[in-house]
Protein backbone atom coordinates (compact mmCIF):
# COMPACT_ATOMS: atom_id res chain seq x y z
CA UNK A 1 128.75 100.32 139.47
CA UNK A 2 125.66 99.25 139.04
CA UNK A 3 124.06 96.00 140.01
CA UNK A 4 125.20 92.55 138.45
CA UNK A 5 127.87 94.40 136.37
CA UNK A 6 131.75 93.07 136.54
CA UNK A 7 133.80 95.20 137.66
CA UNK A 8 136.80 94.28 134.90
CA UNK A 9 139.19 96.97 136.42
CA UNK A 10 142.70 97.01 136.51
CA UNK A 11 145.90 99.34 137.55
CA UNK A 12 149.18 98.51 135.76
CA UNK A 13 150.65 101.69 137.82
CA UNK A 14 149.67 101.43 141.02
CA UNK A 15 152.54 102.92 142.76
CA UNK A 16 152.92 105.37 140.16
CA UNK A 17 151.74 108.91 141.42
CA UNK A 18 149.42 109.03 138.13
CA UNK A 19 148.21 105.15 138.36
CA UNK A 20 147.28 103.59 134.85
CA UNK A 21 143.96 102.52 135.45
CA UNK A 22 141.92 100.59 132.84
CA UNK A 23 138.46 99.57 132.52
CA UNK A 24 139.10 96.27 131.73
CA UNK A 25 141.88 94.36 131.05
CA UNK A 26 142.13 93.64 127.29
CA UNK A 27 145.10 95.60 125.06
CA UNK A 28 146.00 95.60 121.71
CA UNK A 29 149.77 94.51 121.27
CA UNK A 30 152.06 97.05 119.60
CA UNK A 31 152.43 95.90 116.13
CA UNK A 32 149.56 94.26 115.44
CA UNK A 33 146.93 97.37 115.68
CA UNK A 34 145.36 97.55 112.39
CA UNK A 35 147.26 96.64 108.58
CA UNK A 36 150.00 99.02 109.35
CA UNK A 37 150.71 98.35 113.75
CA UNK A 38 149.03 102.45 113.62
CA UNK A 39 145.39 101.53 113.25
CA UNK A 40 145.02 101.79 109.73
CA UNK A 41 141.93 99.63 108.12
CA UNK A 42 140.46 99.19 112.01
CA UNK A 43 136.44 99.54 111.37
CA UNK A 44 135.33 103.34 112.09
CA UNK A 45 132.43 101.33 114.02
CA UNK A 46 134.78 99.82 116.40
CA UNK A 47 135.61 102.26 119.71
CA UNK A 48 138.40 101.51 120.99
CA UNK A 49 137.36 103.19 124.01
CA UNK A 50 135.82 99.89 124.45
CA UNK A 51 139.12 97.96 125.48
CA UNK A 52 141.74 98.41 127.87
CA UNK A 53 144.31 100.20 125.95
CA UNK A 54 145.77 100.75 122.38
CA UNK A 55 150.00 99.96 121.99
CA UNK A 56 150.65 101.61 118.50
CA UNK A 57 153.45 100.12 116.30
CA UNK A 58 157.30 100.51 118.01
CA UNK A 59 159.26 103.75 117.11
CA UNK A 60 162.86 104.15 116.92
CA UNK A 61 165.13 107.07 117.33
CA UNK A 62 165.41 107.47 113.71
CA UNK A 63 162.84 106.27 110.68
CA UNK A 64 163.33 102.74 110.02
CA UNK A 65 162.47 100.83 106.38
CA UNK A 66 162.51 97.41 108.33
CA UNK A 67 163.52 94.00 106.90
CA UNK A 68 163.13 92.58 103.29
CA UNK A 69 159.59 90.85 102.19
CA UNK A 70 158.14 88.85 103.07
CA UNK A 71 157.78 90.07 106.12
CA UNK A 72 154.91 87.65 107.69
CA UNK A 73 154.30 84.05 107.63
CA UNK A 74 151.59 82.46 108.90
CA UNK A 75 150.62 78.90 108.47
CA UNK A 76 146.76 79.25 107.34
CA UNK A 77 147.51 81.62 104.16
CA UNK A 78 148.84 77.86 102.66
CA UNK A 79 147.41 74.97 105.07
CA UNK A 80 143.84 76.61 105.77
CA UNK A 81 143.99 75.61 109.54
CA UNK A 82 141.82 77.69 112.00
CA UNK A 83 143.78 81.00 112.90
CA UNK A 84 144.74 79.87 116.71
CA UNK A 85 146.07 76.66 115.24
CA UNK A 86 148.77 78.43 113.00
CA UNK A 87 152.29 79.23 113.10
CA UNK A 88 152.89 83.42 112.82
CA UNK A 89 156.35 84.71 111.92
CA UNK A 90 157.01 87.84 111.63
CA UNK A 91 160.05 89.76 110.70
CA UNK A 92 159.19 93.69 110.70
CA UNK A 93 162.64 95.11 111.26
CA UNK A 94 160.72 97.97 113.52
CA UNK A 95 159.90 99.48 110.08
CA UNK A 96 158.53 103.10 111.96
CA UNK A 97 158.33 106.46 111.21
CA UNK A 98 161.26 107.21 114.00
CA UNK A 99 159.85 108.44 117.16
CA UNK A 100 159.89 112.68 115.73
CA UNK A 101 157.76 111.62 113.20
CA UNK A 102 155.26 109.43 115.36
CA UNK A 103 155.34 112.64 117.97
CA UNK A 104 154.18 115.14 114.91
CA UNK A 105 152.01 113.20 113.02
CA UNK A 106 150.78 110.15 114.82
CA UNK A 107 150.58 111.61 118.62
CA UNK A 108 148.04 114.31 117.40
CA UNK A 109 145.71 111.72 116.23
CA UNK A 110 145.87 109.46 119.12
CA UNK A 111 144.89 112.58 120.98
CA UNK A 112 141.27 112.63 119.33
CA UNK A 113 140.45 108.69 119.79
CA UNK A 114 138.84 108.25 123.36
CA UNK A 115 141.07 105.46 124.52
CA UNK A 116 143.87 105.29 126.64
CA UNK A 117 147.41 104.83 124.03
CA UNK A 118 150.56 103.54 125.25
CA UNK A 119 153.24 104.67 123.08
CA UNK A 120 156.00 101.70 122.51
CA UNK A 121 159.63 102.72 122.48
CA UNK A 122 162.84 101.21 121.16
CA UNK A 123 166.77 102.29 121.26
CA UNK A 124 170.02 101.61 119.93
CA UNK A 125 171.97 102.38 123.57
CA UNK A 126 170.73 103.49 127.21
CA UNK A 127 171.35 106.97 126.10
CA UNK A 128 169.08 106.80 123.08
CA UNK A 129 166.63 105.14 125.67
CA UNK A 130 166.74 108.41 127.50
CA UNK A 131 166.84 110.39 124.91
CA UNK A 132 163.56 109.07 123.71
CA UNK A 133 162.05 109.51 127.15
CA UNK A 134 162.56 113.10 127.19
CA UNK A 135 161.36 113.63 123.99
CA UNK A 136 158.04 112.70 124.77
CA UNK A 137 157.50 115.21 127.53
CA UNK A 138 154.25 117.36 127.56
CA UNK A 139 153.34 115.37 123.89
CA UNK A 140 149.46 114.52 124.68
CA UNK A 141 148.33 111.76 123.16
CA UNK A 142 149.07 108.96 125.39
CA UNK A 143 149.19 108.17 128.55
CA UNK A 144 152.28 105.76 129.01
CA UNK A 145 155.16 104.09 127.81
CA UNK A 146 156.09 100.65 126.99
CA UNK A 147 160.09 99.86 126.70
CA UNK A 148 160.70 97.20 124.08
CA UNK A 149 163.77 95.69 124.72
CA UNK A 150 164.38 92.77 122.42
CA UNK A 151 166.88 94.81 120.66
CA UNK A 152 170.98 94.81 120.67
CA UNK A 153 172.78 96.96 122.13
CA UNK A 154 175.05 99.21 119.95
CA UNK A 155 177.90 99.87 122.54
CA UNK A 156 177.74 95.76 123.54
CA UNK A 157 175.77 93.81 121.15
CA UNK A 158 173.80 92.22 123.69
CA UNK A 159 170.01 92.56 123.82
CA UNK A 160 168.77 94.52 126.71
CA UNK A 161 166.13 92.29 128.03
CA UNK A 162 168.81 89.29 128.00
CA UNK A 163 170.72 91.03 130.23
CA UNK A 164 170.02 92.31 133.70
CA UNK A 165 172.29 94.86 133.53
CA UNK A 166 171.09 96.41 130.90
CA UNK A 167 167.69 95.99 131.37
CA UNK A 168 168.08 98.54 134.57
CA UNK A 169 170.03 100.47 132.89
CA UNK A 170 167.54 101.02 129.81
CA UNK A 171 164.83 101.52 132.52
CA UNK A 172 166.46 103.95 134.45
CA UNK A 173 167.42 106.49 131.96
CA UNK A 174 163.65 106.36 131.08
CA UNK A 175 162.42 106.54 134.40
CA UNK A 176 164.78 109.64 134.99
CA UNK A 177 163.37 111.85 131.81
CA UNK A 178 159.69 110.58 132.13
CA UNK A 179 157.22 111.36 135.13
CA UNK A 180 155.09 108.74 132.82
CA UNK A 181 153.76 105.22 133.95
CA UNK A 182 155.98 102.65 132.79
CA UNK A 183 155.53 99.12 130.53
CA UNK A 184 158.78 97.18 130.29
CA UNK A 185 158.25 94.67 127.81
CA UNK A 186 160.79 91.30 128.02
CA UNK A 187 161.65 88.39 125.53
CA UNK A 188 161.22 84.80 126.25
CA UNK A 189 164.77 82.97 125.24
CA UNK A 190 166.42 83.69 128.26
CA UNK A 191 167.21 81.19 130.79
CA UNK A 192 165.84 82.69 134.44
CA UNK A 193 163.62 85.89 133.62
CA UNK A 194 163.81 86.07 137.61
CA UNK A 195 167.15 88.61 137.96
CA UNK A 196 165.56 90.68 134.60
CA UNK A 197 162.27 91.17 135.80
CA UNK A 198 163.77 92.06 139.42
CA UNK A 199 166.23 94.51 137.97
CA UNK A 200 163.36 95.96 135.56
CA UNK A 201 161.63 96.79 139.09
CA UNK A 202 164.44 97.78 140.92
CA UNK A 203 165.00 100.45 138.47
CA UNK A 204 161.63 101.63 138.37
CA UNK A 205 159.52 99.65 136.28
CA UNK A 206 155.65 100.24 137.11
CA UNK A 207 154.42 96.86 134.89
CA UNK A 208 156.39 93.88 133.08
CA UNK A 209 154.71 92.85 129.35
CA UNK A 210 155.87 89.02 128.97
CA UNK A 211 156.93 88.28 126.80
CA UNK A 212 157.61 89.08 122.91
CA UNK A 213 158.37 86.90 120.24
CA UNK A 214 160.81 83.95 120.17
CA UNK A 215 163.61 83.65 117.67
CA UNK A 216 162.25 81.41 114.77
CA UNK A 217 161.97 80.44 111.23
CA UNK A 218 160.21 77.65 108.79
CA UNK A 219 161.49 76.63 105.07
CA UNK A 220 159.24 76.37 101.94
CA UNK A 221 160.41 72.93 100.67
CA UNK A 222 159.45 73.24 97.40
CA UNK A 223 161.28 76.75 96.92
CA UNK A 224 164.16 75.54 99.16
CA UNK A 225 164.17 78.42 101.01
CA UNK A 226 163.30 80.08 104.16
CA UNK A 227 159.70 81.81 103.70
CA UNK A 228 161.11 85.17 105.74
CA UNK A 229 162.84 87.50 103.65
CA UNK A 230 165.38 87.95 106.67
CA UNK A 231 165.60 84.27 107.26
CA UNK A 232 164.59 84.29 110.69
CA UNK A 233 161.88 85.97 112.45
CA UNK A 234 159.90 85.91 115.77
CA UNK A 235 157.20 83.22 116.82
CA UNK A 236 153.94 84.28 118.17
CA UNK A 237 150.79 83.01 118.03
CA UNK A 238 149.64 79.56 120.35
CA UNK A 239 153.31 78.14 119.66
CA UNK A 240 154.52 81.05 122.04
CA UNK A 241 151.53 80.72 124.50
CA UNK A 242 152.55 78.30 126.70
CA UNK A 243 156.45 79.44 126.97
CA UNK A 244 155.16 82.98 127.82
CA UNK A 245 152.30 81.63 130.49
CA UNK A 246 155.64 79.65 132.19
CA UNK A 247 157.54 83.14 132.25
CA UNK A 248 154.38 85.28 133.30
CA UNK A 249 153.66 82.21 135.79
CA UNK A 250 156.98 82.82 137.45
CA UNK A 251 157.92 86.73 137.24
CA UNK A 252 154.63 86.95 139.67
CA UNK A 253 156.30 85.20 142.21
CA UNK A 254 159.48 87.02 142.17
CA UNK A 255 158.51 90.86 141.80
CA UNK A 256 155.05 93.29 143.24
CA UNK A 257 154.45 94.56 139.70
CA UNK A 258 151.58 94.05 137.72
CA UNK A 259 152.13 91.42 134.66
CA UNK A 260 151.07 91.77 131.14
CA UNK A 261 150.77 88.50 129.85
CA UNK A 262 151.23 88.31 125.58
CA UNK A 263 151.24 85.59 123.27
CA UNK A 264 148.79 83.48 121.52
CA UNK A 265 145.55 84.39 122.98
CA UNK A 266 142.90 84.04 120.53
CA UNK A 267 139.89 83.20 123.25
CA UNK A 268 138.84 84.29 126.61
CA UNK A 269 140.12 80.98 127.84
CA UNK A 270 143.56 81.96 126.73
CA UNK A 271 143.25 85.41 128.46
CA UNK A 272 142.12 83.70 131.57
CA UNK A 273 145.26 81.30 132.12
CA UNK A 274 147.19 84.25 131.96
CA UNK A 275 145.36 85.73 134.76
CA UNK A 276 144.97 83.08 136.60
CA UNK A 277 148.05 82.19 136.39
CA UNK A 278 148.65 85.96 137.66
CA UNK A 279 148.67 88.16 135.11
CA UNK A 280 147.04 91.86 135.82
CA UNK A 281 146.24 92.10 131.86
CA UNK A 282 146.79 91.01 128.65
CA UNK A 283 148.00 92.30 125.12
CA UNK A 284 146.10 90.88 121.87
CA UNK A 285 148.97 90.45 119.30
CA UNK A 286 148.36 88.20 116.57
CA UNK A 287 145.05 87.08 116.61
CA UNK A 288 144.65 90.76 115.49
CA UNK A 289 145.95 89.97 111.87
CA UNK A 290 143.00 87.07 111.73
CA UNK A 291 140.71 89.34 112.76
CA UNK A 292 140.41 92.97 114.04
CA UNK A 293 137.69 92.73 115.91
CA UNK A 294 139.60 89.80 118.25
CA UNK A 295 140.02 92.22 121.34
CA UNK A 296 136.53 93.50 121.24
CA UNK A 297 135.41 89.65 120.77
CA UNK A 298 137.56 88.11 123.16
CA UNK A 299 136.60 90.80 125.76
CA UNK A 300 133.21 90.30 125.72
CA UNK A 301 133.70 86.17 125.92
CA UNK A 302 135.80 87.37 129.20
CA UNK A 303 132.97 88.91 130.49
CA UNK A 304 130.32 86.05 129.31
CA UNK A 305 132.80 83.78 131.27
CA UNK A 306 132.90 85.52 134.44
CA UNK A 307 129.00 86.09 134.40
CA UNK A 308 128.76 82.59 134.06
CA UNK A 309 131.10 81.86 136.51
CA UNK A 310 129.20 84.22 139.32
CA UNK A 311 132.31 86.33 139.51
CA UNK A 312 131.67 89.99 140.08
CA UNK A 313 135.31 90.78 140.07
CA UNK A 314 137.93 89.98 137.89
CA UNK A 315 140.99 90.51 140.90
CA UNK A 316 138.83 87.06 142.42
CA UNK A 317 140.43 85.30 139.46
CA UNK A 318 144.11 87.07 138.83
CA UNK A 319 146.37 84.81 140.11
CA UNK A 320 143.83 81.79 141.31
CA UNK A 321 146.26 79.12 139.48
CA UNK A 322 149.20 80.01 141.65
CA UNK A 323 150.44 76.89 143.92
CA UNK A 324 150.53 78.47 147.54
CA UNK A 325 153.62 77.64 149.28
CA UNK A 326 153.06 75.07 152.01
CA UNK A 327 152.90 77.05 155.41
């Protein structure tokens, strides 16, 4: 490295015989790369070899048309506030290809772009989790997986990443059909994410994302009715920020995994609470449908900070806000 540069490094798999490492630690949130969550209308300027890593759009076992339109909401498109002072719903319905499709078509291209992809997974049932896993073996294109789990359960009806249980059980069918590094991505209405994030790593997990969107919705008063087409969608944006800091905040203290922190971060000062606050990294999700060149922007005012700071590393500021315990 050469002299007065930062060194913005990270691992998010460093137990993992592979490692994950990053150059720095900005990511684009799956779902929110480009018009479509696959890149489409990102500027053929913009190399995304210059962030941490790329998380394409979920896929599914099978091709999904997603919910009814509208699908988005947020606040600015009526109110004209500033895009980090708005409220983003979204209700996609994990409208994908299915994961055969995104493995033909989608993988291939991924393969060209010199950046490091993480390809985001969704199932029905532990089985389909595994299933999926094994699917993606010897397909180039990227170099990890992230589990989202804010989905039910066919056999139960229960979300996997509200329940312990199932959150090992999702991670350990992956973990047994993928020699992969490993995202496992959790949602915030749950009331301890201790016992999930611990079973998550018990099971194999190499990094926790924290946290996707909360359940949510918002009513057009002069239409009398809700502005989702499904009713109800998930909050992100700065409304989710501080619930997710709280979670990331307190899974570091209970498991030795690196932490994504997500949610709301439209500035380097909203990356760096969530690494000070612990986090290893951080996922850009909506700010992205403001602007697409957020990651590259807030990246560099991460690095402007630090210079200014005199901090050649960023590991001297992961986890700085944490109250030590008194000895």
């Amino acid at each position: 490295m050469a002299k007065g540069e930062i060194d913005l490094s990270v691992d998010l798999a460093p137990r993992h015989s592979h490692h994950l490492r990053l150059d720095n630690p900005v990511m684009i949130a799956s779902g929110t790369f480009g018009y479509d969550g696959y890149g489409r209308g990102i500027p053929e300027e913009m190399d995304l070899g210059q962030l941490g890593a790329v998380i394409p759009k979920t896929v599914t076992r099978w091709p999904r048309e997603g919910n009814p339109e509208p699908r988005w909401y947020p606040s600015s498109y009526r109110e004209g506030r500033e895009a980090g002072e708005c409220v983003y719903l979204n209700s996609i319905g994990l409208a994908n290809p299915g994961i055969e499709g995104a493995l033909v078509n989608l993988a291939p291209v991924w393969a060209q772009w010199n950046a490091t992809v993480i390809l985001s997974l969704s199932a029905a049932s532990v089985g389909e989790f595994g299933e999926m896993a094994a699917m993606t073996r010897g397909v180039p294109g990227f170099q990890a997986l992230e589990l989202n789990l804010s989905c039910p359960n066919i056999e139960s009806g229960a979300l996997f990443s509200h329940s312990a249980e199932l959150t090992g059980a999702a991670v350990e069918a992956v973990r047994r059909n993928s020699d992969l590094p490993l995202l496992v991505k959790l949602a915030p209405n749950i009331p301890d994410i201790s016992p999930i994030a611990q079973s998550a790593a018990q099971a194999g997990a190499d990094a926790l994302t924290i946290s996707n969107t909360l359940p949510a919705m918002t009513i057009d008063v002069t239409s009398r009715t809700p502005v989702l087409g499904a009713i109800t969608g998930g909050l992100s944006g700065p409304g989710l920020q501080p619930v997710s800091l709280a979670l990331v905040y307190r899974a570091v203290q209970v498991v030795d995994l690196p932490i994504i922190g997500v949610g709301g971060i439209f500035s380097a000062e909203d990356a760096l609470q969530y690494l000070m606050a612990g986090a290893t990294a951080v996922q850009i999700g909506s700010a992205n449908l403001a602007d697409l060149w957020a990651p590259v922007n807030i990246l560099c005012q991460l690095e402007g900070f630090l210079r200014g700071e005199g901090v050649g590393n960023l590991k001297e500021i992961i986890g700085a806000a944490q109250v030590k315990a008194p000895v």
